[in-house]
Protein backbone atom coordinates (compact mmCIF):
# COMPACT_ATOMS: atom_id res chain seq x y z
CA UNK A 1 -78.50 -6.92 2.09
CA UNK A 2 -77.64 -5.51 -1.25
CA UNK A 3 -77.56 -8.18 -3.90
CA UNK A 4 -74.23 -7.47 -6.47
CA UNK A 5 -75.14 -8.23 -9.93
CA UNK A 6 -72.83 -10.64 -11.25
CA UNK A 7 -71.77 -12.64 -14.24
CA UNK A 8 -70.81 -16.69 -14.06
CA UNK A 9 -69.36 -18.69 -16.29
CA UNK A 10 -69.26 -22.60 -16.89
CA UNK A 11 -65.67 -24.04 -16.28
CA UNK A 12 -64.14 -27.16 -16.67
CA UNK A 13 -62.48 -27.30 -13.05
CA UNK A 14 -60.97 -30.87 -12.30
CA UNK A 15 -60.64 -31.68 -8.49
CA UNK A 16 -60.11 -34.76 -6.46
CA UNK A 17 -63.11 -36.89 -6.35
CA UNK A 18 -63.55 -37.23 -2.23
CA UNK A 19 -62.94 -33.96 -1.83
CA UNK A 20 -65.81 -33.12 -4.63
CA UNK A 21 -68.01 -35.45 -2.32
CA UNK A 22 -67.69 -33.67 0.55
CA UNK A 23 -68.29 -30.48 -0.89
CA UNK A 24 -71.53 -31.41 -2.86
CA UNK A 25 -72.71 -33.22 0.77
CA UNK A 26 -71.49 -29.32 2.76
CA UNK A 27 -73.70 -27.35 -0.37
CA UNK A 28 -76.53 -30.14 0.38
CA UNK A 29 -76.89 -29.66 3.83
CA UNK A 30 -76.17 -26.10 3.85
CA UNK A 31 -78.97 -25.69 1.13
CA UNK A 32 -77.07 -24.00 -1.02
CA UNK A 33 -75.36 -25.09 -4.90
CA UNK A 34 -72.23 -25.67 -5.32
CA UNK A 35 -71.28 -22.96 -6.62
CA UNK A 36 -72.40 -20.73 -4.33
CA UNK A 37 -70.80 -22.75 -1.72
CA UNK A 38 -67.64 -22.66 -3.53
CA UNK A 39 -67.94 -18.93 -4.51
CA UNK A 40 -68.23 -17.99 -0.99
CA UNK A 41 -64.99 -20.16 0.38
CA UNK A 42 -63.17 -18.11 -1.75
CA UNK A 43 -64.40 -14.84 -1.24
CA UNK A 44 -63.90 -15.80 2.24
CA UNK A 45 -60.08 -16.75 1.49
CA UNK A 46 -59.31 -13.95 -0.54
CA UNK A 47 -59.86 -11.56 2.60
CA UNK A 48 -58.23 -14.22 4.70
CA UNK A 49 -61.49 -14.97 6.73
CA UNK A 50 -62.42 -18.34 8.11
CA UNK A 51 -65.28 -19.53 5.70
CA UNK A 52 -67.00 -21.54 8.26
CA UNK A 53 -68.31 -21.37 11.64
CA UNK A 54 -67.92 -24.49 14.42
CA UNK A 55 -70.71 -25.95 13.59
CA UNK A 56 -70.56 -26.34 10.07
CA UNK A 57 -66.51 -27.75 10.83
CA UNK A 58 -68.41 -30.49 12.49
CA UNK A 59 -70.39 -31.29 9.48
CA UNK A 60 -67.52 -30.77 7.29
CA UNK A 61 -65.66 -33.50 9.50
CA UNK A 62 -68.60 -36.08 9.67
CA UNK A 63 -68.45 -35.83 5.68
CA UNK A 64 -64.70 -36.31 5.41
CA UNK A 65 -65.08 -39.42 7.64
CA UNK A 66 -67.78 -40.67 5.68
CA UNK A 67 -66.40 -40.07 2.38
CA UNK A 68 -62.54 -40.90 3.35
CA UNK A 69 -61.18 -37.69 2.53
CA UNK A 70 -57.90 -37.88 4.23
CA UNK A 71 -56.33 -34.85 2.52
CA UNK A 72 -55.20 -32.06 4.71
CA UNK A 73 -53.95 -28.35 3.69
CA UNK A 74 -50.47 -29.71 3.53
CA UNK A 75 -51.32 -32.07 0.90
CA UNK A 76 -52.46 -29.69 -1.42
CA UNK A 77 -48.80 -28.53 -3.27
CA UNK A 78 -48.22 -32.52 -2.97
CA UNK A 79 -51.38 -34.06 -4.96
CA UNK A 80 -50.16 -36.50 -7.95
CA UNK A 81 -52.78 -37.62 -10.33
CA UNK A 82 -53.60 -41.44 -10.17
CA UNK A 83 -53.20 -42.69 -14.01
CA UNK A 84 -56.23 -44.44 -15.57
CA UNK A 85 -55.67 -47.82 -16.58
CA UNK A 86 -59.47 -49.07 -17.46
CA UNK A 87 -59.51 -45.99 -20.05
CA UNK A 88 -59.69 -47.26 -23.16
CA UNK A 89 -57.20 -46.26 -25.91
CA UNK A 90 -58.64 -43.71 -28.04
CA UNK A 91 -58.24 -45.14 -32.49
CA UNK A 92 -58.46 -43.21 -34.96
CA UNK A 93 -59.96 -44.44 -38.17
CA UNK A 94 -57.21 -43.95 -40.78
CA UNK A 95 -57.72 -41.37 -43.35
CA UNK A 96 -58.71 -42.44 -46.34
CA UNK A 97 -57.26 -40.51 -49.51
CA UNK A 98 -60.00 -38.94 -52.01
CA UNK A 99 -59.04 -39.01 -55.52
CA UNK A 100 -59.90 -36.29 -58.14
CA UNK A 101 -61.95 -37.61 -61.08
CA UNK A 102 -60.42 -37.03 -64.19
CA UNK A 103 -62.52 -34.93 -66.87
């Protein structure tokens, strides 16, 4: 195979935390990062290509058992963000003024 030279970046992607389980489990047993696991989902989407064979669907639904990652394709335009109560409230120190010294 002929290996593309490529350039990655780091990103600050947020996802939903059972779902981030599952995938980091799927990259585990697949021996493979996450980010190459991820890149190749979506290269797979992009052509509209299944990314993964029957086998690894079994895996992927052993994980989502054991992790309790009930969240379907449907769900995905419908996901709300859970608001943290235990984070603590962030205080600012008050500014202090400086004052000129007179000369």
């Amino acid at each position: 195979m002929n290996r593309k030279i490529v350039v990655r970046v780091q990103t600050g992607v947020r996802i939903e935390k059972r779902l981030l389980k599952v995938l980091k489990a799927l990259a585990e047993s697949l021996d493979l990062t996450l980010s190459n696991l991820l890149e190749g989902i979506l290269l797979h989407a992009f052509e509209g290509k299944a990314a993964f064979g029957s086998e690894t669907l079994e895996t992927i639904a052993r994980l989502r058992e054991i992790y309790a990652l009930d969240l379907s394709a449907a769900d995905s335009h419908a996901l709300a963000e859970k608001e943290e109560s235990h984070a603590a409230p962030v205080h600012r120190r008050p500014r202090t003024r400086v004052r000129k010294r007179r000369t």
